[in-house]
Protein backbone atom coordinates (compact mmCIF):
# COMPACT_ATOMS: atom_id res chain seq x y z
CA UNK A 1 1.44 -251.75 29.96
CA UNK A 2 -1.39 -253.38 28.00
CA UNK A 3 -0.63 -254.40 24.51
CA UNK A 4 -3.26 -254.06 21.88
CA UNK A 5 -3.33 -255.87 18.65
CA UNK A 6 -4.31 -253.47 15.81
CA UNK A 7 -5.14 -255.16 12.25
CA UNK A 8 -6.19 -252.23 10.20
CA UNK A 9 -4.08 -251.60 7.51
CA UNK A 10 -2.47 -247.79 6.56
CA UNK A 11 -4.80 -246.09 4.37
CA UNK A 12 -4.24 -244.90 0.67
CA UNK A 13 -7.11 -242.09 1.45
CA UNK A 14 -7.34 -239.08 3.53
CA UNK A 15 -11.20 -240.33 4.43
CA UNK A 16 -9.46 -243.92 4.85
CA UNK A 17 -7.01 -242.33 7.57
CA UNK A 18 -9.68 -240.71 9.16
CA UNK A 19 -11.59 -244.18 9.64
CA UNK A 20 -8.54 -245.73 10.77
CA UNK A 21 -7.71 -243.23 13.02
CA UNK A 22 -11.52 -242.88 14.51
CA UNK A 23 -10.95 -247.06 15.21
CA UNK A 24 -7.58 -246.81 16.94
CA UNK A 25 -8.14 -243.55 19.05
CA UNK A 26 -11.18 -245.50 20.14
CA UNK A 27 -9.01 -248.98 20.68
CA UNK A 28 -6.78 -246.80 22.34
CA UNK A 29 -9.11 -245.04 24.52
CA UNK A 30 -11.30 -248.27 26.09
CA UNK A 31 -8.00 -250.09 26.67
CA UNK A 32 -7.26 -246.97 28.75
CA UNK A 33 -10.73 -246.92 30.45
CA UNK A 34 -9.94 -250.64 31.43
CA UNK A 35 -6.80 -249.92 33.02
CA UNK A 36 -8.22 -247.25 35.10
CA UNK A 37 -12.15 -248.08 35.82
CA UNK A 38 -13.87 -245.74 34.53
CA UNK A 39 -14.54 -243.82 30.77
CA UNK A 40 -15.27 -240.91 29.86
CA UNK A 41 -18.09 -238.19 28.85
CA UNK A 42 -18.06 -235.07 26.65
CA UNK A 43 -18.82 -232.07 28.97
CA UNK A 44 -18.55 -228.53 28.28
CA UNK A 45 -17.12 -228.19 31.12
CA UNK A 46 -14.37 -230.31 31.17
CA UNK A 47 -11.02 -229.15 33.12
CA UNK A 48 -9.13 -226.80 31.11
CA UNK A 49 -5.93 -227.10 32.98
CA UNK A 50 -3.65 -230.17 34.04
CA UNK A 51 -4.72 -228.86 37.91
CA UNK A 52 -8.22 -229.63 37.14
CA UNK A 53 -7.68 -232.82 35.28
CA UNK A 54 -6.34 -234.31 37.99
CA UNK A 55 -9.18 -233.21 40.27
CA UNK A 56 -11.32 -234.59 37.92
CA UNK A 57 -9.17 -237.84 37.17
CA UNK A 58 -9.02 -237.86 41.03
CA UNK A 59 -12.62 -238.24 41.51
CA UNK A 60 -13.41 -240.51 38.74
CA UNK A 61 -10.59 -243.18 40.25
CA UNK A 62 -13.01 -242.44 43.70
CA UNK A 63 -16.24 -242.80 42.51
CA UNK A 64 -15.98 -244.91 38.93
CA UNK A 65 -17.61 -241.47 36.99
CA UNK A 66 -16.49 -240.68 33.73
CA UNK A 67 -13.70 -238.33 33.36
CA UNK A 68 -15.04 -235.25 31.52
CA UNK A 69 -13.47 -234.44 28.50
CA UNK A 70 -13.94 -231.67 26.59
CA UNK A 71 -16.44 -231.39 23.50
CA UNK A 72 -16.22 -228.36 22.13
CA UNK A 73 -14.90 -227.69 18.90
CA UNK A 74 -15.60 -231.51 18.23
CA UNK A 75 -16.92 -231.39 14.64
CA UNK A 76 -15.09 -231.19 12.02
CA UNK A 77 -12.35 -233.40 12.86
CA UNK A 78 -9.69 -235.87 11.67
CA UNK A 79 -12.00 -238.69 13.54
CA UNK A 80 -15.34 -239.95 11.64
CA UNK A 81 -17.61 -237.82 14.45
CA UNK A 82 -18.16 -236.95 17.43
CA UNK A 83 -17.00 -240.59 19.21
CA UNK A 84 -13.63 -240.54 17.82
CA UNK A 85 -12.88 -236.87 18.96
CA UNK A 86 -13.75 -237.69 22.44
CA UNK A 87 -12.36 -240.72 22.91
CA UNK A 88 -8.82 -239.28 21.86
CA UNK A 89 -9.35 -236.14 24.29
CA UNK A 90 -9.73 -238.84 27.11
CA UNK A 91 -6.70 -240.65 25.75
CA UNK A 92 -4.65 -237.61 25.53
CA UNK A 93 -5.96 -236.47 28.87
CA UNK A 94 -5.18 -239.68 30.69
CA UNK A 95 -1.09 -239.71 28.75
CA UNK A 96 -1.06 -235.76 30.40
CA UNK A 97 -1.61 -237.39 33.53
CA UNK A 98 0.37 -240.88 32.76
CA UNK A 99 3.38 -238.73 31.91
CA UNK A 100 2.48 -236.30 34.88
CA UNK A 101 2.75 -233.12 31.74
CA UNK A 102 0.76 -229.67 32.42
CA UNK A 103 -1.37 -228.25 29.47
CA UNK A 104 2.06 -225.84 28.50
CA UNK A 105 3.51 -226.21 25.38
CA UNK A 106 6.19 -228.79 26.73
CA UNK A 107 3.94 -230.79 28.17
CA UNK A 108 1.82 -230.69 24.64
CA UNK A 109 4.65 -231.46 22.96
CA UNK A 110 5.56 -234.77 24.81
CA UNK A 111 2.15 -235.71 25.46
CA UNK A 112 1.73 -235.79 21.51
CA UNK A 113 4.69 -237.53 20.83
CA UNK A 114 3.97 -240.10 22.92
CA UNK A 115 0.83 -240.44 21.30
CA UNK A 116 2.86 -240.56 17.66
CA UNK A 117 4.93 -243.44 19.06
CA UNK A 118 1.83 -245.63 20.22
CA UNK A 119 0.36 -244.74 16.26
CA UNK A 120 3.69 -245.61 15.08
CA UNK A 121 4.26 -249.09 17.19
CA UNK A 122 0.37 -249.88 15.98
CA UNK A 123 1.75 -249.99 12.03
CA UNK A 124 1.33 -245.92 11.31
CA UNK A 125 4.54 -244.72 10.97
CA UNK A 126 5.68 -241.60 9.98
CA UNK A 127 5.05 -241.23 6.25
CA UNK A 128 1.43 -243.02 6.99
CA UNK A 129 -1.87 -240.83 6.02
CA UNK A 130 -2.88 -241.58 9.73
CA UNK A 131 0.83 -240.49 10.79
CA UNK A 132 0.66 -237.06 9.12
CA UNK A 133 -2.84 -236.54 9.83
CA UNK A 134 -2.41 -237.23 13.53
CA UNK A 135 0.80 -235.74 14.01
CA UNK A 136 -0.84 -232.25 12.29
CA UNK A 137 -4.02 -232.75 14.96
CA UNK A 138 -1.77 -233.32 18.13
CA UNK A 139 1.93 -231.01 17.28
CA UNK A 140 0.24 -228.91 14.40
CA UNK A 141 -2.74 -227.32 16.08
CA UNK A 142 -0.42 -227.03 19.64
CA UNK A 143 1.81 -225.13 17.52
CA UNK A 144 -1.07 -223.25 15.76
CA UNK A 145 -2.69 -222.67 19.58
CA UNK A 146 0.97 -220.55 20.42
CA UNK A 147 0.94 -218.48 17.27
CA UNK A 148 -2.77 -217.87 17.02
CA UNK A 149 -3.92 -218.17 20.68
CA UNK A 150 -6.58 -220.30 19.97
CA UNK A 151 -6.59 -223.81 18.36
CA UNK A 152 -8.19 -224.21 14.48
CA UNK A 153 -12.28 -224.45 14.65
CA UNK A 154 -11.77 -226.61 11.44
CA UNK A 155 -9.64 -229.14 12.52
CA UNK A 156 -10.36 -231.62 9.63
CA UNK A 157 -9.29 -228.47 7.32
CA UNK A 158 -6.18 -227.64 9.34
CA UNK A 159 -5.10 -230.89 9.12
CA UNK A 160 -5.95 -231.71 5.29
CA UNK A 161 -4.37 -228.34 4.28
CA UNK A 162 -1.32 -229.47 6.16
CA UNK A 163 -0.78 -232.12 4.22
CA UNK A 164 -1.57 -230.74 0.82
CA UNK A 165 0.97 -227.67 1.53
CA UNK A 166 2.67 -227.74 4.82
CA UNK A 167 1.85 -227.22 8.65
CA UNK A 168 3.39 -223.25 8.44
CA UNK A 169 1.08 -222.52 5.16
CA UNK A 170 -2.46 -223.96 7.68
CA UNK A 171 -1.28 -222.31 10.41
CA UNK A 172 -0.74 -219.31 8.25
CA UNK A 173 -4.18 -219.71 6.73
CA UNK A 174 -5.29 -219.95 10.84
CA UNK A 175 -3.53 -216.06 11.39
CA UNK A 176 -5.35 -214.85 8.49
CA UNK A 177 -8.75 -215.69 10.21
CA UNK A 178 -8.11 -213.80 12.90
């Protein structure tokens, strides 16, 4: 496994979290697309199923494409724009496939986990702004995806109001959209 040397410090700020995140989901992200030869590319058509990532991741090991990743509901986010959104999709895409995990809640859940314990090894432990923020972007909005059946369009919002009250009272705030 490649180790990475982080040297940003745990924020004090929720925007400060969100910069630190944006920088390490990025880190993260072009380590991966070293290890495996090729990046990745916001497409609206990205796989939408762990079948189809693996086509997908299949083809881009063949032919050195980018591996699609989704960009939809890409803005507002925990990650300073656009960049940071997509490179954690192709980060999170490549662990489904590391940790060979379907899209199902299981596979979510360990998939995100995994994800808190690279965070956590980089200096963000629990208790961290970037922690909490993360671990309300990856576990929170799975959870909100089973209760709601669809995943928050404000995920910036989702995330900040689960930090200022707690993940049931945004995923509450999610069912009352509906």
């Amino acid at each position: 496994m490649l180790e990475r040397v982080t040297t940003l410090a745990p924020a004090t700020s929720i925007s400060a979290a969100c910069a630190n995140l944006d920088q390490f989901v990025f880190i993260e992200a072009t380590a991966m697309a070293q290890m495996v030869g090729f990046a990745w590319q916001g497409d609206p058509q990205a796989p939408a199923d762990y079948r189809g990532l693996l086509k997908a991741y299949i083809r881009s090991q063949v032919t050195g494409c980018p591996l699609p990743v989704s960009n939809g509901h890409s803005e507002p986010s925990i990650y300073e724009g656009g960049r940071g959104n997509l490179a954690f999709r192709f980060w999170h895409d490549l662990t489904h496939v590391r940790l060979h995990r379907a899209f199902d809640l299981d596979g979510e859940v360990e998939v995100a986990n995994a994800q808190l314990d690279v965070l956590a090894a980089a200096g963000f432990g629990a208790g961290s702004l970037e922690y909490e923020l993360f671990h309300a972007d990856t576990l929170g909005q799975t959870l909100c995806g089973v209760a709601t059946g669809d995943f928050p369009q404000d995920q910036l919002c989702f995330a900040r109001l689960s930090l200022e009250s707690s993940l049931t009272l945004a995923i509450r705030a999610e069912l009352g959209k509906s």
